[in-house]
PDB file of N, CA and C in Angstrom:
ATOM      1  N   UNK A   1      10.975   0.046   3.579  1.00  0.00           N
ATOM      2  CA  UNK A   1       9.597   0.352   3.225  1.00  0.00           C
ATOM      3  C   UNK A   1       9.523   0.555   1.717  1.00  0.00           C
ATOM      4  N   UNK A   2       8.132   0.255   0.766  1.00  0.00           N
ATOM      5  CA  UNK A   2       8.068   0.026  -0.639  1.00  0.00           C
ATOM      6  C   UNK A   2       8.225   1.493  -0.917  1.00  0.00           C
ATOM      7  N   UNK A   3       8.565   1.756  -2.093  1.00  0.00           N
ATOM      8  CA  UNK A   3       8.593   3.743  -2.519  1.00  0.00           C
ATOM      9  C   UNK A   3       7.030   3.531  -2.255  1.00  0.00           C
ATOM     10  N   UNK A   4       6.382   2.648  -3.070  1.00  0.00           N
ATOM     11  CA  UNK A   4       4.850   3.107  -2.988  1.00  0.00           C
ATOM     12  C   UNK A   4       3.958   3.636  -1.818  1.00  0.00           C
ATOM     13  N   UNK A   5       4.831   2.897  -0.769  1.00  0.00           N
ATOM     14  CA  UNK A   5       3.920   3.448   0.854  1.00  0.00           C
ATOM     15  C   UNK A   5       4.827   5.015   1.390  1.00  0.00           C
ATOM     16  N   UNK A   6       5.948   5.027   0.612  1.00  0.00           N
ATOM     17  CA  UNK A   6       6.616   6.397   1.199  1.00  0.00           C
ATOM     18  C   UNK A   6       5.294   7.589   0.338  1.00  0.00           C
ATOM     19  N   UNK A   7       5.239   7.144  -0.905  1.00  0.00           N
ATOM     20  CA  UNK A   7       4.517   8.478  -2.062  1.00  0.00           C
ATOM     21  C   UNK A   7       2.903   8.504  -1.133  1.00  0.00           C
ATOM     22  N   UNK A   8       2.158   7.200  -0.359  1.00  0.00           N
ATOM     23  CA  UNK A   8       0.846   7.271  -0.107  1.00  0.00           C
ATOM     24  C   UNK A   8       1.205   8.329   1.005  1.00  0.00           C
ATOM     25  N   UNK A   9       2.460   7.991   2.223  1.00  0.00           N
ATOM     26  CA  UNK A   9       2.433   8.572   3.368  1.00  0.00           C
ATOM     27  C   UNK A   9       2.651  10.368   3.192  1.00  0.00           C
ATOM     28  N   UNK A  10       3.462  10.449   2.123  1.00  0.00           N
ATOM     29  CA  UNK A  10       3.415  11.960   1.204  1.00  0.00           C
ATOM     30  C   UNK A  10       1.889  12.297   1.299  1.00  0.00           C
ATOM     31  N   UNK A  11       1.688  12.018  -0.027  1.00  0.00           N
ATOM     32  CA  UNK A  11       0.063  12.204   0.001  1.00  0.00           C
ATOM     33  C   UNK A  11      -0.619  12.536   1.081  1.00  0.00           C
ATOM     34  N   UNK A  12      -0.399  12.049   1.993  1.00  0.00           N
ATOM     35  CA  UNK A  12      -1.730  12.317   3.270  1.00  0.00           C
ATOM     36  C   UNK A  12      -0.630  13.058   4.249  1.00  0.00           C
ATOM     37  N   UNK A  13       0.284  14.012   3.479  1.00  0.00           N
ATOM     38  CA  UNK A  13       0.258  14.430   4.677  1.00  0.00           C
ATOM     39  C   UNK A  13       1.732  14.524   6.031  1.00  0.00           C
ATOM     40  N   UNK A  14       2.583  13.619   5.530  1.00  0.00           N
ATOM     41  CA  UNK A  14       3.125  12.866   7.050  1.00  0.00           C
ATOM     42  C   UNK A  14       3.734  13.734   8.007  1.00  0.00           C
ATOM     43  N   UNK A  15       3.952  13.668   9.221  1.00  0.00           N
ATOM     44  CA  UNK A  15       4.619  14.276   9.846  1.00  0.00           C
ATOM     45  C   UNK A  15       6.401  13.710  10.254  1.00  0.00           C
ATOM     46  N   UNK A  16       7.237  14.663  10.360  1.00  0.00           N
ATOM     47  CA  UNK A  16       8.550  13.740  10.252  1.00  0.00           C
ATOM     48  C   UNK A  16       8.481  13.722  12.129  1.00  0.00           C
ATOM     49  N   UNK A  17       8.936  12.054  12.353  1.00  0.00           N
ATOM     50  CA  UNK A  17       9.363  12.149  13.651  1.00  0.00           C
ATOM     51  C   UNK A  17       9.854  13.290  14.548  1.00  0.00           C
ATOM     52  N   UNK A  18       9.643  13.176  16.000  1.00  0.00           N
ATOM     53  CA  UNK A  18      10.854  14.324  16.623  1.00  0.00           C
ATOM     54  C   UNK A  18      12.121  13.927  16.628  1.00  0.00           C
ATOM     55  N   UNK A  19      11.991  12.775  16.300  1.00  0.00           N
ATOM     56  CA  UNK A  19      13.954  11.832  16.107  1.00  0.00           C
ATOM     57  C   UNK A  19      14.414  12.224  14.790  1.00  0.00           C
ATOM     58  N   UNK A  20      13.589  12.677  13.868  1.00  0.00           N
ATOM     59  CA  UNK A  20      14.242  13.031  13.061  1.00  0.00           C
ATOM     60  C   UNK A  20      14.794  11.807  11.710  1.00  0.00           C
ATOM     61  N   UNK A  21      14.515  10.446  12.380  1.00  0.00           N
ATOM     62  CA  UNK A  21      14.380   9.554  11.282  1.00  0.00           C
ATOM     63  C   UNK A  21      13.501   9.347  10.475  1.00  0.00           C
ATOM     64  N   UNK A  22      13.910   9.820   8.987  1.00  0.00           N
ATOM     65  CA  UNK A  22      12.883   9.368   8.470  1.00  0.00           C
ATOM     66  C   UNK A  22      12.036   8.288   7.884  1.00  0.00           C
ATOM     67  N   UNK A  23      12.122   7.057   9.090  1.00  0.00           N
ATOM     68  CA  UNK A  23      11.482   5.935   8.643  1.00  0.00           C
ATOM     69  C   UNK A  23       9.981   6.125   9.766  1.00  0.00           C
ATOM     70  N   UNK A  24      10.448   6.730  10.492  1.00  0.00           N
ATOM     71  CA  UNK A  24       8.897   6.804  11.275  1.00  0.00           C
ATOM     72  C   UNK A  24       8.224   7.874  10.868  1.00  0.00           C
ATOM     73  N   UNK A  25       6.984   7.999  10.925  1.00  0.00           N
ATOM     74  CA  UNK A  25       5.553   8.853  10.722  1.00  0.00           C
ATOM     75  C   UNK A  25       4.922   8.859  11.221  1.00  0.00           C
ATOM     76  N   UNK A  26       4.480   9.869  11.852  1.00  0.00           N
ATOM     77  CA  UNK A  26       3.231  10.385  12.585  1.00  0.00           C
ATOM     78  C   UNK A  26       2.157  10.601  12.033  1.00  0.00           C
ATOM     79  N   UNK A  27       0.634  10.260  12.180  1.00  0.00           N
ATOM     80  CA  UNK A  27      -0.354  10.877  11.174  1.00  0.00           C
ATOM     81  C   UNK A  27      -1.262  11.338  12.344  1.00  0.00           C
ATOM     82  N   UNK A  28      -2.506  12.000  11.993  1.00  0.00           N
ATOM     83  CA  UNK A  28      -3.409  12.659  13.055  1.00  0.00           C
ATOM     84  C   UNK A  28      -4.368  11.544  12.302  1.00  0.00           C
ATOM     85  N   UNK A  29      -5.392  11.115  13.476  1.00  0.00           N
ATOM     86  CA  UNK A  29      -6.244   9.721  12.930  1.00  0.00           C
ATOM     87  C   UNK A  29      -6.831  10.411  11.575  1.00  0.00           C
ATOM     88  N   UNK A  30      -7.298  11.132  10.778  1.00  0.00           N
ATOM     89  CA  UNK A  30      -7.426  11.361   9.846  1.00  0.00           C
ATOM     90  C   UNK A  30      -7.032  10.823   8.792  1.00  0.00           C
ATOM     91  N   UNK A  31      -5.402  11.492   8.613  1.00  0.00           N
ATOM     92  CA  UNK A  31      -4.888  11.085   7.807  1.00  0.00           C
ATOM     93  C   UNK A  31      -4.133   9.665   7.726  1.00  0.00           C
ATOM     94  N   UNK A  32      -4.419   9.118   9.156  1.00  0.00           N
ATOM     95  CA  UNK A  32      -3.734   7.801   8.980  1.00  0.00           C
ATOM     96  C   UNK A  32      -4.898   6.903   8.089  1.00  0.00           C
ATOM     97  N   UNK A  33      -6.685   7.570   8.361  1.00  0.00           N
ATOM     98  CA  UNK A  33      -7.425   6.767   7.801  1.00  0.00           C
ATOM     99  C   UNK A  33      -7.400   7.294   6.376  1.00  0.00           C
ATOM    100  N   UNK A  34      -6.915   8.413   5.838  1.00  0.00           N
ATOM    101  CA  UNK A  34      -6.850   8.265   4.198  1.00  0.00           C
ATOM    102  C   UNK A  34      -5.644   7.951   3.975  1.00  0.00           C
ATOM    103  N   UNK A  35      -4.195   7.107   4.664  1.00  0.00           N
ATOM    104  CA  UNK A  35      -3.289   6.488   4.492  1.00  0.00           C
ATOM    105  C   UNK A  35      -3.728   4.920   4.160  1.00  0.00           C
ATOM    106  N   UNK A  36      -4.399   4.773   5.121  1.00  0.00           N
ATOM    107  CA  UNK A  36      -5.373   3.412   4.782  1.00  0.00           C
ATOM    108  C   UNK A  36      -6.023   3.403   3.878  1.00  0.00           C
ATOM    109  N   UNK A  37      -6.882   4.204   3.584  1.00  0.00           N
ATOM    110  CA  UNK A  37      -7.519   3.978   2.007  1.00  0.00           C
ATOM    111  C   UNK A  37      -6.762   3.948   0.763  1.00  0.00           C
ATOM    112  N   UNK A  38      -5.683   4.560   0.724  1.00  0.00           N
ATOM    113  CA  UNK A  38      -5.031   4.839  -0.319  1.00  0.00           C
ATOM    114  C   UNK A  38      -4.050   3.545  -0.449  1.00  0.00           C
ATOM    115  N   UNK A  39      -3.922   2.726   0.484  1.00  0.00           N
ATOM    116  CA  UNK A  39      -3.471   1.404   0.347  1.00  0.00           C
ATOM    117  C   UNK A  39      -4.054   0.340  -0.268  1.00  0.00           C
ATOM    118  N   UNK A  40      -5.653   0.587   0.536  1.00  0.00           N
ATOM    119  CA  UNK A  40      -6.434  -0.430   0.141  1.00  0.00           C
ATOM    120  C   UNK A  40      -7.368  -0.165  -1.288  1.00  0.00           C
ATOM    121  N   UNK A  41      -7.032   1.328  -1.983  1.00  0.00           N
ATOM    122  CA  UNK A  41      -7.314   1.083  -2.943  1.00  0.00           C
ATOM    123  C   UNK A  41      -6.230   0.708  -3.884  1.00  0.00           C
ATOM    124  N   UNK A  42      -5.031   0.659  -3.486  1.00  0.00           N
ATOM    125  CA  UNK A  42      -3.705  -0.031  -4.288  1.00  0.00           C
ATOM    126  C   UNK A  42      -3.896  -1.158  -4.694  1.00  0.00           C
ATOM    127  N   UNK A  43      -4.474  -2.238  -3.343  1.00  0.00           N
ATOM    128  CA  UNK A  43      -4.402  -3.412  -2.991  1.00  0.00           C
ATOM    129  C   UNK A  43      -5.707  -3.906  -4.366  1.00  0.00           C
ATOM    130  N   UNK A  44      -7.104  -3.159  -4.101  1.00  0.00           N
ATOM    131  CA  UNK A  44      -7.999  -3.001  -4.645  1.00  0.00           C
ATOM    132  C   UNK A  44      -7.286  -3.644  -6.617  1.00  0.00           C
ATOM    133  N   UNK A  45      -6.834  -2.695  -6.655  1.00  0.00           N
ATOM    134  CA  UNK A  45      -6.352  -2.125  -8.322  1.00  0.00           C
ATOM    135  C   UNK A  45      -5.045  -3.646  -8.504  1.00  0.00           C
ATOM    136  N   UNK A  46      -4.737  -3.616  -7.692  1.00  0.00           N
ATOM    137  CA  UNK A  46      -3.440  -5.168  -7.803  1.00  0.00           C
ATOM    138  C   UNK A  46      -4.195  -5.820  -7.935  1.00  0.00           C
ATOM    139  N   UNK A  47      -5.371  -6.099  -7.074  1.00  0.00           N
ATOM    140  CA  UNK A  47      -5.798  -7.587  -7.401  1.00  0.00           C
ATOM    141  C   UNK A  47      -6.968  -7.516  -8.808  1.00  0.00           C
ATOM    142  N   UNK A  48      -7.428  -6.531  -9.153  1.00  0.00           N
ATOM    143  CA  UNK A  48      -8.282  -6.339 -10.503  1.00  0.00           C
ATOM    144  C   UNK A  48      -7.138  -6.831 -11.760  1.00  0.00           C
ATOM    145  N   UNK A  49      -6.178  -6.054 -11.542  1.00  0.00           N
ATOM    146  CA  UNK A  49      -4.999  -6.361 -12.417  1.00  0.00           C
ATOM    147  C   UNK A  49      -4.563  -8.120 -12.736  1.00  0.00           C
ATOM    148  N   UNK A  50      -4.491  -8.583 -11.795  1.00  0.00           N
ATOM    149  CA  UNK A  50      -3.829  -9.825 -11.654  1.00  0.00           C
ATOM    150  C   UNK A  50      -5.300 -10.841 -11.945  1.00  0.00           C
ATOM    151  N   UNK A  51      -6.855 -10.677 -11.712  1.00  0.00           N
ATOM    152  CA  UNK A  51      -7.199 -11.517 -11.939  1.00  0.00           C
ATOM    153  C   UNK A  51      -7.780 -11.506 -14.038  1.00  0.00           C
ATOM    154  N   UNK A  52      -7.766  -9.702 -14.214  1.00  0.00           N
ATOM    155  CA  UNK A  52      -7.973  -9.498 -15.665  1.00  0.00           C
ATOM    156  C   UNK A  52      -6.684  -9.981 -17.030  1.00  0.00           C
ATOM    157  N   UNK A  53      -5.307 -10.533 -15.996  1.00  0.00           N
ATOM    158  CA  UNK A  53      -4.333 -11.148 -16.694  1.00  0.00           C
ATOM    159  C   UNK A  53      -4.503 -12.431 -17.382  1.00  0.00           C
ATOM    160  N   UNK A  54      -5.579 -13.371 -16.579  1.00  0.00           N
ATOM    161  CA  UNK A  54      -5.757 -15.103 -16.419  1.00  0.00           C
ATOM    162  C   UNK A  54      -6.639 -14.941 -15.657  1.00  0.00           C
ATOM    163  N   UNK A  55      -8.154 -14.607 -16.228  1.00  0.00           N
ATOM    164  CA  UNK A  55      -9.035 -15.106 -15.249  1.00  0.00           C
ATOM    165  C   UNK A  55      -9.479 -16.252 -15.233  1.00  0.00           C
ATOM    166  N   UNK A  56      -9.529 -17.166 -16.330  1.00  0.00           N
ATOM    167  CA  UNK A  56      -9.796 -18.282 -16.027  1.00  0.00           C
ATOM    168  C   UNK A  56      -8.612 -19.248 -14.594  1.00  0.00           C
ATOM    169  N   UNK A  57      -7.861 -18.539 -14.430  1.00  0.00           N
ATOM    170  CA  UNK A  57      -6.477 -19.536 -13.817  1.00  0.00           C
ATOM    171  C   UNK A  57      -6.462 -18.445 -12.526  1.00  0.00           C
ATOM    172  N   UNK A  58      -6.135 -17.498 -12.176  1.00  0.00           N
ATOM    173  CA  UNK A  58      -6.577 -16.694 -11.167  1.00  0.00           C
ATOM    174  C   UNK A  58      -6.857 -17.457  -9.778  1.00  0.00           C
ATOM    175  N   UNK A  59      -6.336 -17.425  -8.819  1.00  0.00           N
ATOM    176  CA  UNK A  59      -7.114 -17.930  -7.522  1.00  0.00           C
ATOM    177  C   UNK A  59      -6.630 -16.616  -6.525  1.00  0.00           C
ATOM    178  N   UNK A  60      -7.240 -16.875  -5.136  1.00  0.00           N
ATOM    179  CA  UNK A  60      -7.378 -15.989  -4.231  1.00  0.00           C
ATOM    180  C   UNK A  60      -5.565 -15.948  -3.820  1.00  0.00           C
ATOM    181  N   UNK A  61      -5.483 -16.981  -3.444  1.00  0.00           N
ATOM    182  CA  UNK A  61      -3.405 -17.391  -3.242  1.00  0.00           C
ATOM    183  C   UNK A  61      -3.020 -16.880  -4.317  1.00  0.00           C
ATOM    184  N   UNK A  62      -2.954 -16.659  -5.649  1.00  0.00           N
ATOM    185  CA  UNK A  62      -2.221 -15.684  -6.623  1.00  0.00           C
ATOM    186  C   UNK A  62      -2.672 -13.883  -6.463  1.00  0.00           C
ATOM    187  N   UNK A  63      -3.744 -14.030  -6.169  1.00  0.00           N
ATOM    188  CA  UNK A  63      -4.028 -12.208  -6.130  1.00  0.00           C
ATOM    189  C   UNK A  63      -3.050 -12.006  -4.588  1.00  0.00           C
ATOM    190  N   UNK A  64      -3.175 -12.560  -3.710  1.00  0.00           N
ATOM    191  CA  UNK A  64      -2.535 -12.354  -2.004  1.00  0.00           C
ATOM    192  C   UNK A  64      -0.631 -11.885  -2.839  1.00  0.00           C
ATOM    193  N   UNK A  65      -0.238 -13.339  -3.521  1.00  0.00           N
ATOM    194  CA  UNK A  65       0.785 -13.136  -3.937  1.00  0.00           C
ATOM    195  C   UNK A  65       1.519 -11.702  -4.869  1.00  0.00           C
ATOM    196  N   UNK A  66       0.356 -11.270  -5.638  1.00  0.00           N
ATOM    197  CA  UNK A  66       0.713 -10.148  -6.211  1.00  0.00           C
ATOM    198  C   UNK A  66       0.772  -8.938  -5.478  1.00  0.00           C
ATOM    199  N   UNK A  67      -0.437  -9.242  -4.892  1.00  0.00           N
ATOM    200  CA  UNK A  67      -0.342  -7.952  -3.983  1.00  0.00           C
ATOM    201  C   UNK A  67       0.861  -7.537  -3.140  1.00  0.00           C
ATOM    202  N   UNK A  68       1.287  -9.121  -2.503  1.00  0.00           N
ATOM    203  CA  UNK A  68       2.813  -8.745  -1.567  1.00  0.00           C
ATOM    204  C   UNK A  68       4.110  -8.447  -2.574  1.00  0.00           C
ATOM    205  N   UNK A  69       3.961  -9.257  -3.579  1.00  0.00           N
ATOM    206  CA  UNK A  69       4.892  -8.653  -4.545  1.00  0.00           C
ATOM    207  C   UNK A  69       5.036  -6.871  -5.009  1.00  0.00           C
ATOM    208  N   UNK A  70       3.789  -6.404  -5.097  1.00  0.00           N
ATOM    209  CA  UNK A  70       3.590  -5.176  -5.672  1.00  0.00           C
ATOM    210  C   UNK A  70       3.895  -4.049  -4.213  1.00  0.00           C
ATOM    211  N   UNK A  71       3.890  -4.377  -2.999  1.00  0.00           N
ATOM    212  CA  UNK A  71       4.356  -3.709  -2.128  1.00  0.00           C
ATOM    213  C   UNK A  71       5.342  -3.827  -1.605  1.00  0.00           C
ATOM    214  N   UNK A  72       6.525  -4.978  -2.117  1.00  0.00           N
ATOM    215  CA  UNK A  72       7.558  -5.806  -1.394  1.00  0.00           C
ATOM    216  C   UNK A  72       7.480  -6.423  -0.404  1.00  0.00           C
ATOM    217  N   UNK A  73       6.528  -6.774   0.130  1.00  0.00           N
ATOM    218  CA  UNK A  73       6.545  -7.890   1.134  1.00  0.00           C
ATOM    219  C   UNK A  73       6.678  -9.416   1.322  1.00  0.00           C
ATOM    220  N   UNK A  74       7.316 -10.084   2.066  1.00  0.00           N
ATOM    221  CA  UNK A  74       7.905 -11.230   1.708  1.00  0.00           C
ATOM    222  C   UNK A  74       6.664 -12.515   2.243  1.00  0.00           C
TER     223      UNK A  74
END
């Protein structure tokens, strides 16, 4: 998982599993929905970033790309 989604799941909150691993999280629907916001204003701020770099050159397939880059996703 990216550090960035460990610091959002901080933020709101998380609960540590009863297993005791800490790759799973529990949220109460609350905080899973300001876990969600706090993503999608990440996502938000990546793609402002990436199209104020080259806006003339910019397409929708380069902002998707940054965004998975900026969270590690393949």
């Amino acid at each position: 998982m990216n550090e960035r989604i460990r610091e959002f799941a901080k933020q709101t909150g998380y609960i540590w599993h009863a297993s005791g691993d800490p790759q799973v999280y529990e949220f109460t629907p609350e905080k899973l929905a300001e876990f969600a916001e706090l993503i999608v204003r990440e996502c938000g701020a990546v793609a402002y970033k990436a199209y104020w770099k080259n806006p003339e050159t910019v397409r929708g397939r380069h902002i998707e790309e940054q965004i998975r880059e900026h969270f590690g996703v393949e």
